[in-house]
Protein backbone atom coordinates (compact mmCIF):
# COMPACT_ATOMS: atom_id res chain seq x y z
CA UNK A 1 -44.23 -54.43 92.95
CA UNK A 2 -41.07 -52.40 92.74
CA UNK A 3 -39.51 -53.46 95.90
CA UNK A 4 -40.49 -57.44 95.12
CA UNK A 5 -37.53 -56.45 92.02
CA UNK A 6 -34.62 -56.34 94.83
CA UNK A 7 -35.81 -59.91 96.68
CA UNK A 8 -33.40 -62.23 96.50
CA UNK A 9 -33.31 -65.67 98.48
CA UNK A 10 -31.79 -64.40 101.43
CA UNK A 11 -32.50 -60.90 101.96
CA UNK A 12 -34.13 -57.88 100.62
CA UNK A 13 -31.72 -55.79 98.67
CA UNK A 14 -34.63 -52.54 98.22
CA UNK A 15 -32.82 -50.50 100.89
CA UNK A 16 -29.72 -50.56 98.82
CA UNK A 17 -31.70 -49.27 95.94
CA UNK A 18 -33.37 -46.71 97.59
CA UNK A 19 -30.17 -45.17 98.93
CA UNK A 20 -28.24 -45.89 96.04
CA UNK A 21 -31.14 -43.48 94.11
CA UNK A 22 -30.91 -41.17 96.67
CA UNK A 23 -27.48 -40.83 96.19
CA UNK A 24 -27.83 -40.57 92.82
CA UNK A 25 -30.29 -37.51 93.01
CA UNK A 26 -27.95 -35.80 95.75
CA UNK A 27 -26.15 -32.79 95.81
CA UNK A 28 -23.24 -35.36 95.84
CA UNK A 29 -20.59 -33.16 93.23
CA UNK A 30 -19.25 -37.03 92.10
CA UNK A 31 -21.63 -39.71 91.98
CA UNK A 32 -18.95 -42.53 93.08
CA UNK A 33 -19.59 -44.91 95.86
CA UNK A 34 -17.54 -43.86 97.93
CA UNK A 35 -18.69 -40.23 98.10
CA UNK A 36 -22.50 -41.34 98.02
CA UNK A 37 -21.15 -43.35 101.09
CA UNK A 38 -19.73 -40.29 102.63
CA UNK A 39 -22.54 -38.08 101.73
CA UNK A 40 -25.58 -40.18 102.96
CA UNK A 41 -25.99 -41.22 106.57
CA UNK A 42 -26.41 -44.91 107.57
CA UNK A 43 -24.51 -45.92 104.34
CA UNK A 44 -21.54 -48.23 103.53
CA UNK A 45 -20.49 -47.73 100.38
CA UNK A 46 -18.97 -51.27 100.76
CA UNK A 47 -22.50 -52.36 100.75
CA UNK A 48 -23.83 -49.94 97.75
CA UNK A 49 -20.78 -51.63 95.63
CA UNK A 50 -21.78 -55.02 96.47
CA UNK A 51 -25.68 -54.03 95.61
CA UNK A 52 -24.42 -52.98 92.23
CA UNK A 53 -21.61 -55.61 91.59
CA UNK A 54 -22.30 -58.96 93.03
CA UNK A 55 -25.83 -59.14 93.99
CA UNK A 56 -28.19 -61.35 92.26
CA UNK A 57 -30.95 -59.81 91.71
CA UNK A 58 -32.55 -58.99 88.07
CA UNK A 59 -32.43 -56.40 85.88
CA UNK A 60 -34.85 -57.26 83.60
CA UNK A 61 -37.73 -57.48 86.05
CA UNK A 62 -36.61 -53.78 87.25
CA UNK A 63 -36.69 -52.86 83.13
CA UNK A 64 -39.87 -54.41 82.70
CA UNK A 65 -41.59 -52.60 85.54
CA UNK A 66 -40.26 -49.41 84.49
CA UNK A 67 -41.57 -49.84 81.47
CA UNK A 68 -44.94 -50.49 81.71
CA UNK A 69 -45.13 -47.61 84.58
CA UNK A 70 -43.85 -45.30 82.00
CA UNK A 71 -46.41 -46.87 79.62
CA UNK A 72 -49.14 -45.93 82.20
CA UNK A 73 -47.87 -42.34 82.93
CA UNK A 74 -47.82 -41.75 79.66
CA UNK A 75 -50.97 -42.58 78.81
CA UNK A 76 -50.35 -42.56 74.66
CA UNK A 77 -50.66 -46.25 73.77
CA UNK A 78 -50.26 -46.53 70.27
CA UNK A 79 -49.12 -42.78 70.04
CA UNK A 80 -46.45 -43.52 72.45
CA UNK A 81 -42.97 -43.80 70.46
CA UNK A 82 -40.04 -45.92 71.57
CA UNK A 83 -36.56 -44.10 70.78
CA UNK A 84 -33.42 -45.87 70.09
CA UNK A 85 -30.46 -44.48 70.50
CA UNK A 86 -26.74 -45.11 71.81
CA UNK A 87 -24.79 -43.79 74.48
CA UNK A 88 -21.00 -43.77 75.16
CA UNK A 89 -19.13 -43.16 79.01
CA UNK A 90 -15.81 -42.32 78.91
CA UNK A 91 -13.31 -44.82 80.98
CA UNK A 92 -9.52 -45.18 82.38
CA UNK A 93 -7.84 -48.21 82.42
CA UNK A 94 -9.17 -51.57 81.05
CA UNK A 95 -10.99 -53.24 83.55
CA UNK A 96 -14.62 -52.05 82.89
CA UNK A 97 -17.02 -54.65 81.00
CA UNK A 98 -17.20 -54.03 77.40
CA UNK A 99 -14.61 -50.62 77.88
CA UNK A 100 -12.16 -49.84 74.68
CA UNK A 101 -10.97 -47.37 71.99
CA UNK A 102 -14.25 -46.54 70.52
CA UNK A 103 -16.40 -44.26 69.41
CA UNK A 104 -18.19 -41.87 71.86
CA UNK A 105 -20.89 -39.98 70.11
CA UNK A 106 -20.94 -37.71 73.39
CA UNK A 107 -17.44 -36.36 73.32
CA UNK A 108 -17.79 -36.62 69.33
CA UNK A 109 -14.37 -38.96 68.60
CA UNK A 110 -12.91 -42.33 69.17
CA UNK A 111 -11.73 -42.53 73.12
CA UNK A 112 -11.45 -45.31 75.63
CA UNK A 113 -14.98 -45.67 76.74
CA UNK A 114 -17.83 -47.93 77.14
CA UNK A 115 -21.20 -48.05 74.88
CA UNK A 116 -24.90 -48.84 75.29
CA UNK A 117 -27.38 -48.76 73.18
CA UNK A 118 -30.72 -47.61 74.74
CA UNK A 119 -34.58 -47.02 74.24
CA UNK A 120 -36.71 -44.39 75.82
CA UNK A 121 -40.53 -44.27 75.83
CA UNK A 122 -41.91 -40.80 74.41
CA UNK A 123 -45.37 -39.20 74.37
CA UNK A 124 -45.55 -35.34 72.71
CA UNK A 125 -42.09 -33.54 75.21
CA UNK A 126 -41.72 -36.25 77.77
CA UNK A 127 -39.25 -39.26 77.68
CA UNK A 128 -39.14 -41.97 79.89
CA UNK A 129 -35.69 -44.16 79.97
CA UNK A 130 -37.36 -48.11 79.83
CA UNK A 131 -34.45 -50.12 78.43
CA UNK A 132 -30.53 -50.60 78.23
CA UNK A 133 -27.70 -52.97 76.39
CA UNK A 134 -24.08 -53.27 76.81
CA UNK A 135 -22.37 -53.48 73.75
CA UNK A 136 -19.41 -55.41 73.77
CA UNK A 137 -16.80 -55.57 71.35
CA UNK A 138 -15.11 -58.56 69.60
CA UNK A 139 -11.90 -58.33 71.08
CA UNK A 140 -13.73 -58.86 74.82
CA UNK A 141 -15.71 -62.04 73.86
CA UNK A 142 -12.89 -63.38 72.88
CA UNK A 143 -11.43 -62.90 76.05
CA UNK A 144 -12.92 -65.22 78.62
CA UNK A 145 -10.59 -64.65 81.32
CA UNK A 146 -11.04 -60.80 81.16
CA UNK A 147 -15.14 -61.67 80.52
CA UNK A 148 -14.69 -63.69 84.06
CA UNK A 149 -12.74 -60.68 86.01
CA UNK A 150 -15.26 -58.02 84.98
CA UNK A 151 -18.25 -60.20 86.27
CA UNK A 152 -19.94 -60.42 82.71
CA UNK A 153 -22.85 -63.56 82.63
CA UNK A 154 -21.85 -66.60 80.21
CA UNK A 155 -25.36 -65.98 78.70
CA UNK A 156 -23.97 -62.14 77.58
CA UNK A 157 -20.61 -63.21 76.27
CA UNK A 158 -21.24 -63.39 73.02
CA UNK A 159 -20.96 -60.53 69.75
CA UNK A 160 -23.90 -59.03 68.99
CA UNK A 161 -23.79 -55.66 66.93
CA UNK A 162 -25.42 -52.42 68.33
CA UNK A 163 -28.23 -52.97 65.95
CA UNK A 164 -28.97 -56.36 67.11
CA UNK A 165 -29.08 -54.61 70.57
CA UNK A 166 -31.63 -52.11 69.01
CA UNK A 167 -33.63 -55.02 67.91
CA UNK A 168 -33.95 -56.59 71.40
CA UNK A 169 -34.74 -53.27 72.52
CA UNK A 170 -37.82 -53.37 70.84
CA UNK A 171 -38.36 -56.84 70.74
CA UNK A 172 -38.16 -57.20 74.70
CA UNK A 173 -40.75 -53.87 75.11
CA UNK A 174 -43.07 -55.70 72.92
CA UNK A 175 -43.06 -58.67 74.81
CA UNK A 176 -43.60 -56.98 78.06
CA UNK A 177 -46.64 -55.18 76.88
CA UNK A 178 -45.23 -51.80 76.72
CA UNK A 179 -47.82 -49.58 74.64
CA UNK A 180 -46.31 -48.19 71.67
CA UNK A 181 -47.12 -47.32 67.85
CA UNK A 182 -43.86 -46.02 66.29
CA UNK A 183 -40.42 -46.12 66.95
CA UNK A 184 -37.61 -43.66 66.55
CA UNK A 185 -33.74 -44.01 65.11
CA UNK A 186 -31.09 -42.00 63.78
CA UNK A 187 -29.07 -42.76 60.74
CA UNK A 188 -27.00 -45.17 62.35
CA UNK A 189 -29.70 -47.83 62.83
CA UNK A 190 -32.46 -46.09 60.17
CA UNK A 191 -29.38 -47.05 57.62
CA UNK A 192 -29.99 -50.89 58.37
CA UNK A 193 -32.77 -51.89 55.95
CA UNK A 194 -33.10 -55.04 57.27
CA UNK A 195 -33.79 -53.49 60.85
CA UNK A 196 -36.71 -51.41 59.49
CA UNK A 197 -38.12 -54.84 57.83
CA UNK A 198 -38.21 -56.57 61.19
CA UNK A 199 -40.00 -53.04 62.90
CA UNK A 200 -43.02 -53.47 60.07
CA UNK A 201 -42.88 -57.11 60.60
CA UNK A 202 -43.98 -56.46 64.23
CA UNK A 203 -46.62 -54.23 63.00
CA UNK A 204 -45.18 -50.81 63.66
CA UNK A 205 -44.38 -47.96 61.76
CA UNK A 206 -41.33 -45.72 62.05
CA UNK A 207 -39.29 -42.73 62.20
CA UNK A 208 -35.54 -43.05 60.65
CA UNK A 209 -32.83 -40.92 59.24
CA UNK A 210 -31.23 -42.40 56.39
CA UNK A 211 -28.17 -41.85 54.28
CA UNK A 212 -27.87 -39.13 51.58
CA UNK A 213 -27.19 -41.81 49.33
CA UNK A 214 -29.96 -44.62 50.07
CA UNK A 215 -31.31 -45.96 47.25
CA UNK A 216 -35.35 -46.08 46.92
CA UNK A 217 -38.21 -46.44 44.42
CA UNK A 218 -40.96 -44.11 43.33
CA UNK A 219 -42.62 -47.01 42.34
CA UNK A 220 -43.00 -51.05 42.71
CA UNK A 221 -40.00 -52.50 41.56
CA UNK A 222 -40.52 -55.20 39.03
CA UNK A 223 -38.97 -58.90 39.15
CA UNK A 224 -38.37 -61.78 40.68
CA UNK A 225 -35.56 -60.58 43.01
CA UNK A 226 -33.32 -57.92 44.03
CA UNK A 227 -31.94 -55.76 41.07
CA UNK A 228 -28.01 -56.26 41.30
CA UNK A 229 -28.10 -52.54 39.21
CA UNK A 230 -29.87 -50.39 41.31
CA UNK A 231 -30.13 -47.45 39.32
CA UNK A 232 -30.84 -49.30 35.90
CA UNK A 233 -33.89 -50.55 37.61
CA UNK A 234 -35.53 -47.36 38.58
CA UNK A 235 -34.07 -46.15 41.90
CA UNK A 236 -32.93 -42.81 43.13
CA UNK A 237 -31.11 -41.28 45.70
CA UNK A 238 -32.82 -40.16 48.66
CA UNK A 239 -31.11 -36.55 48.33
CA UNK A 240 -31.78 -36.65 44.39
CA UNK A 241 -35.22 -36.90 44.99
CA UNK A 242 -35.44 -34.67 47.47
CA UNK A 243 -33.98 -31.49 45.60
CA UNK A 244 -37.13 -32.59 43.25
CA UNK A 245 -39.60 -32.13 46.03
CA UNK A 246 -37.78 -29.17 47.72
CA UNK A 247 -39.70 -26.66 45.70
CA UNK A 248 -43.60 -28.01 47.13
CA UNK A 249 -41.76 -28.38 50.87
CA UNK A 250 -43.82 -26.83 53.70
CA UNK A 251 -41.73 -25.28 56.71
CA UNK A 252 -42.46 -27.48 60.49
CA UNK A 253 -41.99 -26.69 64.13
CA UNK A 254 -40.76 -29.42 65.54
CA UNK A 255 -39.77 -27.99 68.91
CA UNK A 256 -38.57 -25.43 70.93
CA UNK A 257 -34.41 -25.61 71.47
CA UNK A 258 -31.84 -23.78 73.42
CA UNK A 259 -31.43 -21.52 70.89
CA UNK A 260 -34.84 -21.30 69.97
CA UNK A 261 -37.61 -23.00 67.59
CA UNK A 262 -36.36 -25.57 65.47
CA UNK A 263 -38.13 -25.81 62.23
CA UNK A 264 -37.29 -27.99 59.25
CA UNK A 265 -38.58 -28.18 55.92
CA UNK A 266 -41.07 -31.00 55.33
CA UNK A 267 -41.91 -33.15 52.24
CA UNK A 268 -43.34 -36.58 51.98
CA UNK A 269 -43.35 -38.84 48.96
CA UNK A 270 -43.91 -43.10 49.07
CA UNK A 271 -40.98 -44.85 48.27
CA UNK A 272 -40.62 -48.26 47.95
CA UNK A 273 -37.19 -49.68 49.75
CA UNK A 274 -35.41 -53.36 49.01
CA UNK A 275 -33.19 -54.52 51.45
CA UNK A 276 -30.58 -57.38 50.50
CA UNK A 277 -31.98 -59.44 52.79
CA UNK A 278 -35.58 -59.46 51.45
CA UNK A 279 -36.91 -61.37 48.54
CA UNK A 280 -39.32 -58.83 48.22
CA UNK A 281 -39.68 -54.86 48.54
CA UNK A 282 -41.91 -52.91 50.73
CA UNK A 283 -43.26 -49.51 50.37
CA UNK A 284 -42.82 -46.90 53.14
């Protein structure tokens, strides 16, 4: 099945992949093509670059595969989470798809640098990588010309937000039948209300950071729509109420870190959220 991903019309493009993974998982010191080139025997890098750049074959059938084989290693189904999180590559020059002053969470400021959002299948300590999008910023879709030169698809050249990405993320692992229950976020997508909507929609739960300052219920909100007064109408803060709970908190392992366990301080409580975009809350 995997090497039927690297078929295209006129040839079979699976030898390129293989070496291009070997490289990859070399002793290589920089991963370029030109230096997997060097470093592997029986390989152009001309031909590696033209594997990555120019060929025609799919992505999403490679994506799909690797999800469901993750699924099936993994062996959680419905325990299984998905993850969603972003990841940034620092860049020279301008010529990269989607590259620009922006920030990169790995260096931990604004540099030149291109972004992805990702999602990785998890099970108890293991994480599979099953899914990828290239965020691309404003100023490049409205640039068709530099769109053109850096080889981006018509289809692609168009804004979507990193959260939107998220959402296909998810959306695209349901549809290929990868097994999963929950799904995971930090505060930059757990923030988006609206986001967490569509995730219960689809009939999962999740895990999401949120703001010190989101606004939630204790109980049902009453009325016909969405309170313009938020704290009139009953709601709290999310750290207001939890310096109420603190006291009846219960200490958690979560894991075991470089530097040693990692516990946190655990405390539940059902809150009701209502995002602007619903005519309707929903408890959590």
């Amino acid at each position: 099945m995997l090497k039927e991903v690297f078929q295209v019309r006129t040839r079979d493009e699976s030898g390129h992949a293989q070496s291009y993974l070997a490289g990859l998982l070399s002793r290589c010191q920089r991963k370029n093509m030109e230096r997997i080139g060097e470093d592997l025997p029986g390989v152009q890098y001309q031909d590696l670059q033209h594997f990555l750049s120019d060929s025609p074959w799919r992505e999403e059938a490679l994506w799909r595969w690797t999800g469901l084989e993750a699924a099936r290693l993994l062996g959680g189904g419905a325990d299984n989470a998905l993850l969603i999180d972003e990841s940034a590559f620092a860049k020279k020059g301008e010529k990269s798809a989607g590259v620009g002053r922006q920030h990169n969470g790995r260096l931990g400021k604004v540099e030149n640098s291109q972004v992805g959002v990702f999602s990785v299948l998890s099970h108890g300590n293991r994480a599979v990588l099953t899914g990828g999008r290239l965020y691309l910023p404003e100023d490049w879709v409205k640039d068709r010309k530099r769109c053109e030169a850096a080889g981006i698809p018509k289809a692609e050249r168009r804004f979507r937000t990193k959260n939107a990405l998220a959402w296909e993320l998810i959306q695209q692992a349901e549809i290929d039948g990868v097994a999963f229950g929950c799904v995971g976020m930090d505060v930059a997508y757990g923030r988006d209300q609206g986001l967490l909507l569509q995730i219960v929609a689809l009939g999962k739960s999740f895990v999401a950071d949120v703001d010190a300052h989101q606004q939630v219920w204790t109980e049902c909100p009453a009325g016909p729509r969405r309170p313009n007064n938020l704290k009139n109408s009953g709601a709290q803060r999310v750290d207001a109420l939890w310096q109420k709970g603190e006291k009846s908190s219960r200490p958690v392992q979560l894991r075991s870190g470089e530097n040693g366990r990692v516990r946190v301080k655990f405390w539940a409580q059902r809150v009701w959220i209502w995002p602007p975009s619903s005519e309707i809350p929903f408890d959590l």
